[in-house]
C-alpha atoms as a PDB file:
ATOM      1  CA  UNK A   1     179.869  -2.814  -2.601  1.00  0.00           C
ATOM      2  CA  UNK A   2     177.563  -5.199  -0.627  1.00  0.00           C
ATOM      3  CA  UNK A   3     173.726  -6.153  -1.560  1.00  0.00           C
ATOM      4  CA  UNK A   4     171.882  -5.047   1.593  1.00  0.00           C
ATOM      5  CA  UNK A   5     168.460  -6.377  -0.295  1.00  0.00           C
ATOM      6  CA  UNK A   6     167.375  -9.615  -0.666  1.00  0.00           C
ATOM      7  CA  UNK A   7     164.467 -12.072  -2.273  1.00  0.00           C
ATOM      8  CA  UNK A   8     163.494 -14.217   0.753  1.00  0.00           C
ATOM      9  CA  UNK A   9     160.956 -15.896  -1.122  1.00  0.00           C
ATOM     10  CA  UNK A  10     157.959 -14.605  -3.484  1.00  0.00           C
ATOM     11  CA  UNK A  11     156.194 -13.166  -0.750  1.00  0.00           C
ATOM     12  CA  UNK A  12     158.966 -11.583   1.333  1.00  0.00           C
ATOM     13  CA  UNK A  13     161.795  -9.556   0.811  1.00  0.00           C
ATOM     14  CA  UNK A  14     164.295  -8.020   3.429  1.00  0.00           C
ATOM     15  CA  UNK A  15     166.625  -5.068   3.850  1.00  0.00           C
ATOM     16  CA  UNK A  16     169.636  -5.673   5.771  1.00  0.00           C
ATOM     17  CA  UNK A  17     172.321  -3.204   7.857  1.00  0.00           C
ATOM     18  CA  UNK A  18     175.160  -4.386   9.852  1.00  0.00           C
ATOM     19  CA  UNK A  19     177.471  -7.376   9.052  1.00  0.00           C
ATOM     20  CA  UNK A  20     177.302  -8.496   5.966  1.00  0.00           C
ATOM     21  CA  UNK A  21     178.802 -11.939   6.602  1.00  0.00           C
ATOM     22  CA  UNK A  22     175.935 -12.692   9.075  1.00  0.00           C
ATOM     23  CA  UNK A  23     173.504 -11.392   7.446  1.00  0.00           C
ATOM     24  CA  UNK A  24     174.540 -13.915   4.448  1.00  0.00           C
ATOM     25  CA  UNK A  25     174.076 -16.811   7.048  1.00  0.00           C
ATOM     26  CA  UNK A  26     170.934 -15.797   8.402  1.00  0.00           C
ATOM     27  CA  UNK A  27     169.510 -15.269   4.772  1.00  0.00           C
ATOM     28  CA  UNK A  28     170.321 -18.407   3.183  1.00  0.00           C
ATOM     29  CA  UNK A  29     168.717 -19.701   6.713  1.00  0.00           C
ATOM     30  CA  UNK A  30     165.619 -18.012   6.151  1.00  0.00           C
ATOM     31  CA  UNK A  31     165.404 -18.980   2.320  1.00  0.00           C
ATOM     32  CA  UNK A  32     165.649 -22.802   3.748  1.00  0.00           C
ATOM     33  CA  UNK A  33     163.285 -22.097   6.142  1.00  0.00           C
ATOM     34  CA  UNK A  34     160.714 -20.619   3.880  1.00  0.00           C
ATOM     35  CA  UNK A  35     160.864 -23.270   1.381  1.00  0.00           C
ATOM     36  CA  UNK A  36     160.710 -25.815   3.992  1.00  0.00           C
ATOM     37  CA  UNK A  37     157.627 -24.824   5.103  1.00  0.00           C
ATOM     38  CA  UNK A  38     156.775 -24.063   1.482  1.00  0.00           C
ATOM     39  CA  UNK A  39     156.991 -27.840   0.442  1.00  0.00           C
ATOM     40  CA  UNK A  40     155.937 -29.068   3.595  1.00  0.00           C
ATOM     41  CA  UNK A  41     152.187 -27.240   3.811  1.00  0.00           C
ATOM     42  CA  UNK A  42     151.943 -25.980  -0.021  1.00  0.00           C
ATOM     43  CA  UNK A  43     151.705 -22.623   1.063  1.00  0.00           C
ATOM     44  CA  UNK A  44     153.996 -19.710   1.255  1.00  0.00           C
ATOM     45  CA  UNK A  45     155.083 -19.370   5.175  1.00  0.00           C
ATOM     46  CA  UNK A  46     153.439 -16.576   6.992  1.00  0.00           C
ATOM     47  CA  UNK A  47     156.009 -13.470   7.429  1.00  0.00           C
ATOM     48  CA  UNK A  48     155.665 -13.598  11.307  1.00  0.00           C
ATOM     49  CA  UNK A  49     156.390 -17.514  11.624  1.00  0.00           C
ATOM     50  CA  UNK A  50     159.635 -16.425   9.225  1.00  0.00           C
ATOM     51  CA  UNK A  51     161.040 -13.830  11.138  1.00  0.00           C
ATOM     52  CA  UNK A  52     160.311 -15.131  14.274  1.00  0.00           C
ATOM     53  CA  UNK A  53     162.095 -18.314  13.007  1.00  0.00           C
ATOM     54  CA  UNK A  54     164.813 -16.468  12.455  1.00  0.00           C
ATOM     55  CA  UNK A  55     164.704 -14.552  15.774  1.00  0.00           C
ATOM     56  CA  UNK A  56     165.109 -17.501  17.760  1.00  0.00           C
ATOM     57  CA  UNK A  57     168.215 -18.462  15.922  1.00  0.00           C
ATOM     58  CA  UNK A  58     169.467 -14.573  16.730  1.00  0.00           C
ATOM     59  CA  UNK A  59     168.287 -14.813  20.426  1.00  0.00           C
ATOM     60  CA  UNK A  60     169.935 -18.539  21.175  1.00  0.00           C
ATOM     61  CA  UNK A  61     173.646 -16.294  19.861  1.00  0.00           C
ATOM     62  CA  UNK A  62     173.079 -14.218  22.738  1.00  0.00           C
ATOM     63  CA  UNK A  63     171.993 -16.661  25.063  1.00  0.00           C
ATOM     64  CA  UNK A  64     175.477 -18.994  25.524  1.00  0.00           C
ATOM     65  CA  UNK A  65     179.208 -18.821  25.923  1.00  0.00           C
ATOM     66  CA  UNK A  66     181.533 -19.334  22.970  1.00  0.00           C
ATOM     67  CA  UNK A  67     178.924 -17.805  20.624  1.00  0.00           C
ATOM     68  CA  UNK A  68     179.307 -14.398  18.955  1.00  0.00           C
ATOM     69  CA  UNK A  69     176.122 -13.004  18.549  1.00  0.00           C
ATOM     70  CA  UNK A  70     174.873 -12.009  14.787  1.00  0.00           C
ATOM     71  CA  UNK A  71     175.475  -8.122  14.265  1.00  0.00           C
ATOM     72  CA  UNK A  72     172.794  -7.645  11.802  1.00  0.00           C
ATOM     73  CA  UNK A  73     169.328  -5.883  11.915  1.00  0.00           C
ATOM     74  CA  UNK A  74     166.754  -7.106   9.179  1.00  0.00           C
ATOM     75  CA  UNK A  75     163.672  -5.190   8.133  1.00  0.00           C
ATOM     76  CA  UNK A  76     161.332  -7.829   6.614  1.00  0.00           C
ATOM     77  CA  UNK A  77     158.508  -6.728   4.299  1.00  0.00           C
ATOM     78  CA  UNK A  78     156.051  -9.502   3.341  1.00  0.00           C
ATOM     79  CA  UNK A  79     152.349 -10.093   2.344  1.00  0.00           C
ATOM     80  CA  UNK A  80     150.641 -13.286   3.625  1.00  0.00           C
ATOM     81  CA  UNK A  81     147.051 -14.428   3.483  1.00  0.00           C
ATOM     82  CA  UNK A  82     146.341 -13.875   7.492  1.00  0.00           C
ATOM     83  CA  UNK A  83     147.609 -10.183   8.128  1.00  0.00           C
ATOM     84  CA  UNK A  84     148.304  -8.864   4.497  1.00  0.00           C
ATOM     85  CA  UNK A  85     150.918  -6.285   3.933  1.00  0.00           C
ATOM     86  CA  UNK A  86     153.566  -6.328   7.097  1.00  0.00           C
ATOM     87  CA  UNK A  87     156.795  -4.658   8.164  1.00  0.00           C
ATOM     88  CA  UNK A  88     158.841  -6.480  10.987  1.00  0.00           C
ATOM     89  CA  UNK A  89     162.481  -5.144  11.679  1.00  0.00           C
ATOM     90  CA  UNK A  90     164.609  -7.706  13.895  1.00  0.00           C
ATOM     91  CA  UNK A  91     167.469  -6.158  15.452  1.00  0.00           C
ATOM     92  CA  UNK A  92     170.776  -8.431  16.481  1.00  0.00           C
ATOM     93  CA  UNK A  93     169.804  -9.549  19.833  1.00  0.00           C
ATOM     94  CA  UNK A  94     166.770 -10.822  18.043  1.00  0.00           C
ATOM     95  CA  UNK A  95     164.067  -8.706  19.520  1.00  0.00           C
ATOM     96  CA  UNK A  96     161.202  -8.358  16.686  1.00  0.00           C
ATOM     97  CA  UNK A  97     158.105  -6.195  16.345  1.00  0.00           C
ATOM     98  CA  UNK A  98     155.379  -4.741  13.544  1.00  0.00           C
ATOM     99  CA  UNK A  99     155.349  -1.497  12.122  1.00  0.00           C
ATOM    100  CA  UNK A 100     154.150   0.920  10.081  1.00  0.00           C
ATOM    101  CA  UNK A 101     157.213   2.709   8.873  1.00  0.00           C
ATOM    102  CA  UNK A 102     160.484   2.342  10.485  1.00  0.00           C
ATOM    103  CA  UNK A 103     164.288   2.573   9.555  1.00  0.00           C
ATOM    104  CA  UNK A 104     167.442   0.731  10.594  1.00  0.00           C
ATOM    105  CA  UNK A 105     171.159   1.012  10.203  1.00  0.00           C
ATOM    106  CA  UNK A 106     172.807   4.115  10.212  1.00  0.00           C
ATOM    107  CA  UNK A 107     171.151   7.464  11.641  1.00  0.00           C
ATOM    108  CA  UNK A 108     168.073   5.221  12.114  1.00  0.00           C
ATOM    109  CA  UNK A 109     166.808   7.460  14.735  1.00  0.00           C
ATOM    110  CA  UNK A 110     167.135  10.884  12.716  1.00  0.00           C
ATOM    111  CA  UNK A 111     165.170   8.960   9.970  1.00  0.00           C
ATOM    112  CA  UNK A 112     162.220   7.210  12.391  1.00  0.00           C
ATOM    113  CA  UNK A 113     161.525  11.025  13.557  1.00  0.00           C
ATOM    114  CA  UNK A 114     161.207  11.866   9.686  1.00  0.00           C
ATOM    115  CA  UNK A 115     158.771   9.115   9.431  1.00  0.00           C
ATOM    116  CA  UNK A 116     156.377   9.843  12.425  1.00  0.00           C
ATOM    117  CA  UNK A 117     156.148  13.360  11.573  1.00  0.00           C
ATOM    118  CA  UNK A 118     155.409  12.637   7.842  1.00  0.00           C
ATOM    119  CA  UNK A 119     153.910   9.064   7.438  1.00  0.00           C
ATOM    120  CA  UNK A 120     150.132   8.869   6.830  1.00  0.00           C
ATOM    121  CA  UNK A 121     147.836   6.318   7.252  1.00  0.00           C
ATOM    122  CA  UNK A 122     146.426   6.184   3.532  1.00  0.00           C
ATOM    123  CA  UNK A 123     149.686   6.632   1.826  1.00  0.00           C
ATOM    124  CA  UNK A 124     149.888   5.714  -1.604  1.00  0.00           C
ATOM    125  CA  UNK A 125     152.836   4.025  -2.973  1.00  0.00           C
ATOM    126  CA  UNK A 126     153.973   6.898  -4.697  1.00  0.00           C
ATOM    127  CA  UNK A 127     153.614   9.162  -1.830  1.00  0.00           C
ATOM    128  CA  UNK A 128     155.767   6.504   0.030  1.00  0.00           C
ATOM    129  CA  UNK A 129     158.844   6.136  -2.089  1.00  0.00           C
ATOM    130  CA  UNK A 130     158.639  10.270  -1.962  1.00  0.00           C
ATOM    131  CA  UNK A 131     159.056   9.789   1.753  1.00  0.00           C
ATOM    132  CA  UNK A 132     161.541   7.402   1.594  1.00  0.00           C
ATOM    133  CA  UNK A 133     163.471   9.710  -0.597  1.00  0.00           C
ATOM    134  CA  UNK A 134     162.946  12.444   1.354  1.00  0.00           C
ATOM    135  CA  UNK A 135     164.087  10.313   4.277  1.00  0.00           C
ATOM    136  CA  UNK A 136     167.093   9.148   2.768  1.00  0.00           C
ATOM    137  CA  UNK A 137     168.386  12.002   1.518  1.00  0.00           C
ATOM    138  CA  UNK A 138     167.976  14.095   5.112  1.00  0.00           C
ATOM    139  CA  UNK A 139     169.591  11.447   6.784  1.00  0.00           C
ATOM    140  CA  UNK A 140     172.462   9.322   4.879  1.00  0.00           C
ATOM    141  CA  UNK A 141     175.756  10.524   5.256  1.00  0.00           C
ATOM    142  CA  UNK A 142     177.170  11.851   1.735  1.00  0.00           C
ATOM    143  CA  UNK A 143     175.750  15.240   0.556  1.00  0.00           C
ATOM    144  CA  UNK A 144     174.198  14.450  -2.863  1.00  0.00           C
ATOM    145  CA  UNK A 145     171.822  10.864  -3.031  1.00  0.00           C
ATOM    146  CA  UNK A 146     172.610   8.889  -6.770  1.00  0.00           C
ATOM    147  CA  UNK A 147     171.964   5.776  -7.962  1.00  0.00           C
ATOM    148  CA  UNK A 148     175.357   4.053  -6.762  1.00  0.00           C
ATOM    149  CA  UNK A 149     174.414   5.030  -3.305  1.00  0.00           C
ATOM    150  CA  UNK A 150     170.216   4.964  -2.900  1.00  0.00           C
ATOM    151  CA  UNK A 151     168.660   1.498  -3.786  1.00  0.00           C
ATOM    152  CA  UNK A 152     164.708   1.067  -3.523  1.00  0.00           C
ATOM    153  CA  UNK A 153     162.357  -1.830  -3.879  1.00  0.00           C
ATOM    154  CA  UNK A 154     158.430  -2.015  -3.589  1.00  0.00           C
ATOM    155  CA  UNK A 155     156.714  -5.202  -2.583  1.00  0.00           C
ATOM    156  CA  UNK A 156     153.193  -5.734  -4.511  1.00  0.00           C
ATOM    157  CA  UNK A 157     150.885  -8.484  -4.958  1.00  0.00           C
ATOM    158  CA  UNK A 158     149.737 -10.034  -8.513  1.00  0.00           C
ATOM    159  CA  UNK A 159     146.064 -10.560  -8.456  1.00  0.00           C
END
């Protein structure tokens, strides 16, 4: 059993799928990273500056010889005080982009046609962990969804 969530910092949280050993390095680089910035400007990083931070490490492990590039897609969900609420998934070559709703890891496809059929614009939060329910349980592999196998997490902001 492997975590495949993580507390990047108090704005930011990420989901990861692929190798867990890489994903370990790239996390504990990100923490740094965000409390870096953190203590150098007195204000939390903003979640595109953080994953694209980390993107460049990704890219430059596909770049030379000698280096095995990090098999591990991230999706990042953060709140800063420029964009609000975001959703950036990095995949291993280190490619980034913004979303909506999207899925990675394993029948990622099956589960990104779920969401453009069913994701609305106005969707609550309850109406979004239904859908990522929903999601989950038409696309992951075992037959019946429990606890052992489904985690979720919600990212909100204390006024």
């Amino acid at each position: 059993q492997s975590e495949k969530m993580y507390k990047i910092d108090t704005n930011v949280a990420c989901s990861v799928a692929g190798i867990t050993a890489d994903a370990n390095i790239l996390i504990d680089f990100t923490r740094v990273a965000a409390q870096r910035y953190l203590y150098a400007y007195q204000e939390p990083m903003p979640i595109e500056q953080l994953v694209q931070r980390v993107c460049n490490i990704k890219q430059g492990y596909t770049q030379y010889g000698g280096l095995r590039p990090f098999g591990v897609s991230f999706l990042y969900a953060g709140w800063d005080k420029h964009y609000g609420f975001q959703l950036y998934q990095s995949d291993p070559s280190g490619n980034y982009g913004g979303w909506k709703a999207t899925a990675i890891g394993a029948n990622n496809q099956a589960a990104q046609s779920l969401l453009k059929q069913d994701y609305e614009e106005d969707i609550t939060v309850d109406k979004a962990l239904e859908l990522s329910v929903k999601v989950m349980s038409k696309t992951m592999d075992s037959t019946t969804l429990s606890a052992e196998k489904l985690e979720l997490a919600t990212l909100t902001r204390d006024e």
